[in-house]
PDB file of N, CA and C in Angstrom:
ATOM      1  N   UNK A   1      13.831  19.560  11.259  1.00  0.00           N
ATOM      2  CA  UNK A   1      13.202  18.480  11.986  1.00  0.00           C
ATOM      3  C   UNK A   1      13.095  17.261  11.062  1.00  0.00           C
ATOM      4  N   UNK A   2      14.010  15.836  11.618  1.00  0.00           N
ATOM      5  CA  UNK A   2      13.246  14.725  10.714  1.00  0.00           C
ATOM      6  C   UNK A   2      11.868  14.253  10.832  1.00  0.00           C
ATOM      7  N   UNK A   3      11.426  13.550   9.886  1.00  0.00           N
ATOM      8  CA  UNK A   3      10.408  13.231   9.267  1.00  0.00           C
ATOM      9  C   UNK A   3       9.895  11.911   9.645  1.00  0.00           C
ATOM     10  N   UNK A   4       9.171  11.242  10.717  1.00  0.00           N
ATOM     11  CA  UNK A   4       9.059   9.929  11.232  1.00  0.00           C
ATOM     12  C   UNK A   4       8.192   9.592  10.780  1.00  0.00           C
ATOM     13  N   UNK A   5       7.907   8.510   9.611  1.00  0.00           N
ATOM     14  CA  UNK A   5       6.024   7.882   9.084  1.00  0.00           C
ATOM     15  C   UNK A   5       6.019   6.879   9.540  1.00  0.00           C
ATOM     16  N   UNK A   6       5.022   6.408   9.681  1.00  0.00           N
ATOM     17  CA  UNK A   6       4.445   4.608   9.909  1.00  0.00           C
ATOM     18  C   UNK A   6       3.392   5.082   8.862  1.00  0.00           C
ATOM     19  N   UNK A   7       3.795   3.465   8.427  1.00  0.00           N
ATOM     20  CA  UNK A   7       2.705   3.156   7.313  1.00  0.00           C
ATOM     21  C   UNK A   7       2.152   1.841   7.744  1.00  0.00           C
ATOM     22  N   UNK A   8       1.042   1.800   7.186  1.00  0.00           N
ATOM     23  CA  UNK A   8       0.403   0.058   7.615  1.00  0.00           C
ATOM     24  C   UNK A   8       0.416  -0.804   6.466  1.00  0.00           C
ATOM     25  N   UNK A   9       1.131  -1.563   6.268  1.00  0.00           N
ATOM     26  CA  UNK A   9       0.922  -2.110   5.115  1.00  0.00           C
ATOM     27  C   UNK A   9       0.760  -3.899   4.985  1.00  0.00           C
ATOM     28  N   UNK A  10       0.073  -4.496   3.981  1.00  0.00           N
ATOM     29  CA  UNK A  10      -0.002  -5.637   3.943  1.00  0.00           C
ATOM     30  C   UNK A  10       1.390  -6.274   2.721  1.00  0.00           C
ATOM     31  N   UNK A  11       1.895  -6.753   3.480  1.00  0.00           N
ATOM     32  CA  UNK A  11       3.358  -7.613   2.636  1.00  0.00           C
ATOM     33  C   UNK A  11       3.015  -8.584   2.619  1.00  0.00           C
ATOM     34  N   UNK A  12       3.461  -9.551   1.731  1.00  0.00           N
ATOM     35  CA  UNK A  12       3.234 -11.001   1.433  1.00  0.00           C
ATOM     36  C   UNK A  12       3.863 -11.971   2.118  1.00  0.00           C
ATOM     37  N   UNK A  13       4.880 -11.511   2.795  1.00  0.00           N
ATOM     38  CA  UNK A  13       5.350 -12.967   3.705  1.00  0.00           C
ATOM     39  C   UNK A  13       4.844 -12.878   5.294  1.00  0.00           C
ATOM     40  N   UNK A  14       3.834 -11.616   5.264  1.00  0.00           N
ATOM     41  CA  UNK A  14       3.432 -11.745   6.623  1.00  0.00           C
ATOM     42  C   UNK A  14       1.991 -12.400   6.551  1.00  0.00           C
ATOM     43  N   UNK A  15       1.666 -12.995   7.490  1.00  0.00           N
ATOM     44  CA  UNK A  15      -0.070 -13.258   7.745  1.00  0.00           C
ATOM     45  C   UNK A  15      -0.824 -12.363   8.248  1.00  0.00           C
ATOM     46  N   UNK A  16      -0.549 -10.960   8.494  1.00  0.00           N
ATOM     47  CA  UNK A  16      -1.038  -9.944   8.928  1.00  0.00           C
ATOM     48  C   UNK A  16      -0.898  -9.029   8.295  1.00  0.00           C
ATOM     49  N   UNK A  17      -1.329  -7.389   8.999  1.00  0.00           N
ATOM     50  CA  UNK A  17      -0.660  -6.201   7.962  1.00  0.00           C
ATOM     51  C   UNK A  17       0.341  -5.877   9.261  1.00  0.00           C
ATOM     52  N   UNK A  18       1.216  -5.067   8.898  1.00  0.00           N
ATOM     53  CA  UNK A  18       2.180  -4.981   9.995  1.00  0.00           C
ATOM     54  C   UNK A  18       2.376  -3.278   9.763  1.00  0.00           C
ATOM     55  N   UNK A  19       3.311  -2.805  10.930  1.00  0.00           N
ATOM     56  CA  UNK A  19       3.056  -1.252  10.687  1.00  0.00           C
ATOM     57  C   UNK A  19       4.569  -0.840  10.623  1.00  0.00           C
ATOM     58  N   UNK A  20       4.927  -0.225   9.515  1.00  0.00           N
ATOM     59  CA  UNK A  20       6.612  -0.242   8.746  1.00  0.00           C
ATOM     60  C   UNK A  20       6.559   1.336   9.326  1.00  0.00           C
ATOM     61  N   UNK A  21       7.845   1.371   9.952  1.00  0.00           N
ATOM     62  CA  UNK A  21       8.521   2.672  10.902  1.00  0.00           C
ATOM     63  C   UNK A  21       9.564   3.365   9.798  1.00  0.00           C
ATOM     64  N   UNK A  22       9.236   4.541   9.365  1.00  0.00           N
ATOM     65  CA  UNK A  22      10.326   4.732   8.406  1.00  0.00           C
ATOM     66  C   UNK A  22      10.989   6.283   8.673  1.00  0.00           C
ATOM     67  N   UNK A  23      12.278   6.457   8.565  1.00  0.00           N
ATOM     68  CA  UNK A  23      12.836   7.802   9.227  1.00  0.00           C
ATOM     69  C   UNK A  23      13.604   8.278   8.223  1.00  0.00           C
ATOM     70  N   UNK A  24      12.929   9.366   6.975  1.00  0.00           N
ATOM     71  CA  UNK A  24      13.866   9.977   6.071  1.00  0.00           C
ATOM     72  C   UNK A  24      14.043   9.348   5.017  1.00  0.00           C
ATOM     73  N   UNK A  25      12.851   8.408   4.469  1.00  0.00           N
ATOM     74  CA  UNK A  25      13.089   7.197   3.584  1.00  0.00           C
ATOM     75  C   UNK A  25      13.926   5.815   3.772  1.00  0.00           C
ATOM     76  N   UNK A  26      14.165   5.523   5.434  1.00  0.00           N
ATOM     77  CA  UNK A  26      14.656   4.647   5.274  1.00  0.00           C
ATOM     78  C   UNK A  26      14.049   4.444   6.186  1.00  0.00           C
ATOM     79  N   UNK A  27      13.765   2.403   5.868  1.00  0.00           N
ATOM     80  CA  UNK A  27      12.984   1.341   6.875  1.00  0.00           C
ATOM     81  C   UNK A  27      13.689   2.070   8.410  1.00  0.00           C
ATOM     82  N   UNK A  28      13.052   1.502   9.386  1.00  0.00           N
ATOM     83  CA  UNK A  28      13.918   1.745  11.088  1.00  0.00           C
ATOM     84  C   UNK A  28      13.443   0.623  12.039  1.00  0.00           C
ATOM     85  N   UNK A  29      12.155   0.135  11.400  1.00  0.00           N
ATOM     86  CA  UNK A  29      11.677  -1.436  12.064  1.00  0.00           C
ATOM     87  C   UNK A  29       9.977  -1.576  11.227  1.00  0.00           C
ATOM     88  N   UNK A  30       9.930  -2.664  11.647  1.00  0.00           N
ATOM     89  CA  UNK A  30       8.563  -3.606  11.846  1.00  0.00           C
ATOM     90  C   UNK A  30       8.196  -3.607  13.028  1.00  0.00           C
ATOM     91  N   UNK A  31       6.416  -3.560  13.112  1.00  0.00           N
ATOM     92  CA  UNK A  31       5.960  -3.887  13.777  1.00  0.00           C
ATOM     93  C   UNK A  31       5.021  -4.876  13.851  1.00  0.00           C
ATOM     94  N   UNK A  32       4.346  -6.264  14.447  1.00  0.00           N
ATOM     95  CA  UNK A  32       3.752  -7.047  13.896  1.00  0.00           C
ATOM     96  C   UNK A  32       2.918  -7.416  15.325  1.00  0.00           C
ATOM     97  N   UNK A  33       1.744  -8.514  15.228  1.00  0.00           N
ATOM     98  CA  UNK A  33       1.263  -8.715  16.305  1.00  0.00           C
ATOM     99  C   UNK A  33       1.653 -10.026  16.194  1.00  0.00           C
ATOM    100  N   UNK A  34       2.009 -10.964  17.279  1.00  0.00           N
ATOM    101  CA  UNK A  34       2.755 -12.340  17.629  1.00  0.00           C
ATOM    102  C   UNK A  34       1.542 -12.583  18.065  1.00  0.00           C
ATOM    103  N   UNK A  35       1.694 -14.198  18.484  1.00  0.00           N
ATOM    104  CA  UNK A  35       0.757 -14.911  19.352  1.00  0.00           C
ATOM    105  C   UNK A  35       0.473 -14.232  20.715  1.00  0.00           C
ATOM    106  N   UNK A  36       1.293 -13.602  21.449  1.00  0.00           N
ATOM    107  CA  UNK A  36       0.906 -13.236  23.027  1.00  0.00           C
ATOM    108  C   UNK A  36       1.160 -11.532  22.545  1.00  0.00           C
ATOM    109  N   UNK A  37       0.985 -11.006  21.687  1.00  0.00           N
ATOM    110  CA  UNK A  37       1.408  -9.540  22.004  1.00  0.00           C
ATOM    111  C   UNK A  37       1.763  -8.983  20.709  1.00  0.00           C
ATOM    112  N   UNK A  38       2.871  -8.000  20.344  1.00  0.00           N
ATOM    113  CA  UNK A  38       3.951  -7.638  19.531  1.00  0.00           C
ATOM    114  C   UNK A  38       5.269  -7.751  19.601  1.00  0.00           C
ATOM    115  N   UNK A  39       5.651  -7.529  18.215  1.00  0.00           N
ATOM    116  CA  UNK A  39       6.704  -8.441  18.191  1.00  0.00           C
ATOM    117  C   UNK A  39       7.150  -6.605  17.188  1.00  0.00           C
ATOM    118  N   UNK A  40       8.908  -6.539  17.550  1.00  0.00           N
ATOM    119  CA  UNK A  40       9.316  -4.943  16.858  1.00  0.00           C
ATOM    120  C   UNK A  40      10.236  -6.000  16.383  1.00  0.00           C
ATOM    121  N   UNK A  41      10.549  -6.129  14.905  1.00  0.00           N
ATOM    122  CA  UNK A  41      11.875  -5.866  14.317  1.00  0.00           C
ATOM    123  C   UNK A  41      12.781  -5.101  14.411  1.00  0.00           C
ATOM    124  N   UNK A  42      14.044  -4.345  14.537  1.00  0.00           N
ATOM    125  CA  UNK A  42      14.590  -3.374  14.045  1.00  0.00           C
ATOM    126  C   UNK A  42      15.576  -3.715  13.385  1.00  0.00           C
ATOM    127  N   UNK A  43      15.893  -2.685  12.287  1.00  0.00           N
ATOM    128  CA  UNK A  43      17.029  -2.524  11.009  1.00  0.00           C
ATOM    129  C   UNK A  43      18.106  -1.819  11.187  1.00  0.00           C
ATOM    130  N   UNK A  44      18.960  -2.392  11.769  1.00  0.00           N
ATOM    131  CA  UNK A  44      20.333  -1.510  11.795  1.00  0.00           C
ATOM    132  C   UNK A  44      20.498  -0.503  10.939  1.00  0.00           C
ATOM    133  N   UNK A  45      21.107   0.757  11.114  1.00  0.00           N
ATOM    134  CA  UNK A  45      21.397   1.336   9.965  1.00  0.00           C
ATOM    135  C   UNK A  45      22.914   1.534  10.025  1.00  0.00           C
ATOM    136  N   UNK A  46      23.467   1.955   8.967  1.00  0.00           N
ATOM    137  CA  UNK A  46      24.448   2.689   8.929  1.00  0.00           C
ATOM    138  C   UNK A  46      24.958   4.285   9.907  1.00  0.00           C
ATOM    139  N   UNK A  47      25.906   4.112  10.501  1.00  0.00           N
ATOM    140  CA  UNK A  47      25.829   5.158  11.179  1.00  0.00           C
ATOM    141  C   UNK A  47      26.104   6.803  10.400  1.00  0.00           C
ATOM    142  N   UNK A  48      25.817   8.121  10.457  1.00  0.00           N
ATOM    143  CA  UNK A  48      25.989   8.875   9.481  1.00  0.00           C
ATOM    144  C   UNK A  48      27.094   9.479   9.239  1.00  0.00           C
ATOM    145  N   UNK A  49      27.672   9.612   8.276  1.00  0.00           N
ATOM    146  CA  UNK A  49      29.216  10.301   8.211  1.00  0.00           C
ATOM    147  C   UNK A  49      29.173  11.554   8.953  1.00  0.00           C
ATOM    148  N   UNK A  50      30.416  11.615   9.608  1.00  0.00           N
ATOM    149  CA  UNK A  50      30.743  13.263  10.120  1.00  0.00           C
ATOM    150  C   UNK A  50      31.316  14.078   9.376  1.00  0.00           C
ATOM    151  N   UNK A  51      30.962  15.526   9.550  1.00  0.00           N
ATOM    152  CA  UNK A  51      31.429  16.167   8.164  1.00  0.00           C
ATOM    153  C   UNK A  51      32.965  16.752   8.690  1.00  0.00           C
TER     154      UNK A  51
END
């Protein structure tokens, strides 16, 4: 089974703390609160090699 965390964290280029989506050690999005709501980043990843 993978491993899904959110962490909450305060970063410096945000004005908020925002809540970082991470799957297996790697980022998968942001989450942040906007003026009317939330706002999701997401981070493309690489797709995984086939064996």
């Amino acid at each position: 089974m993978k491993e899904l965390e959110v962490i909450v964290a305060s970063v410096p280029d945000r004005d908020q703390v925002v809540a970082e989506i991470w799957l297996e050690g790697k980022q998968l999005a942001e989450v942040r609160r906007a003026n009317d709501g939330f706002l999701a980043e997401i981070y493309p990843q690489q797709p995984a090699a086939l064996p």
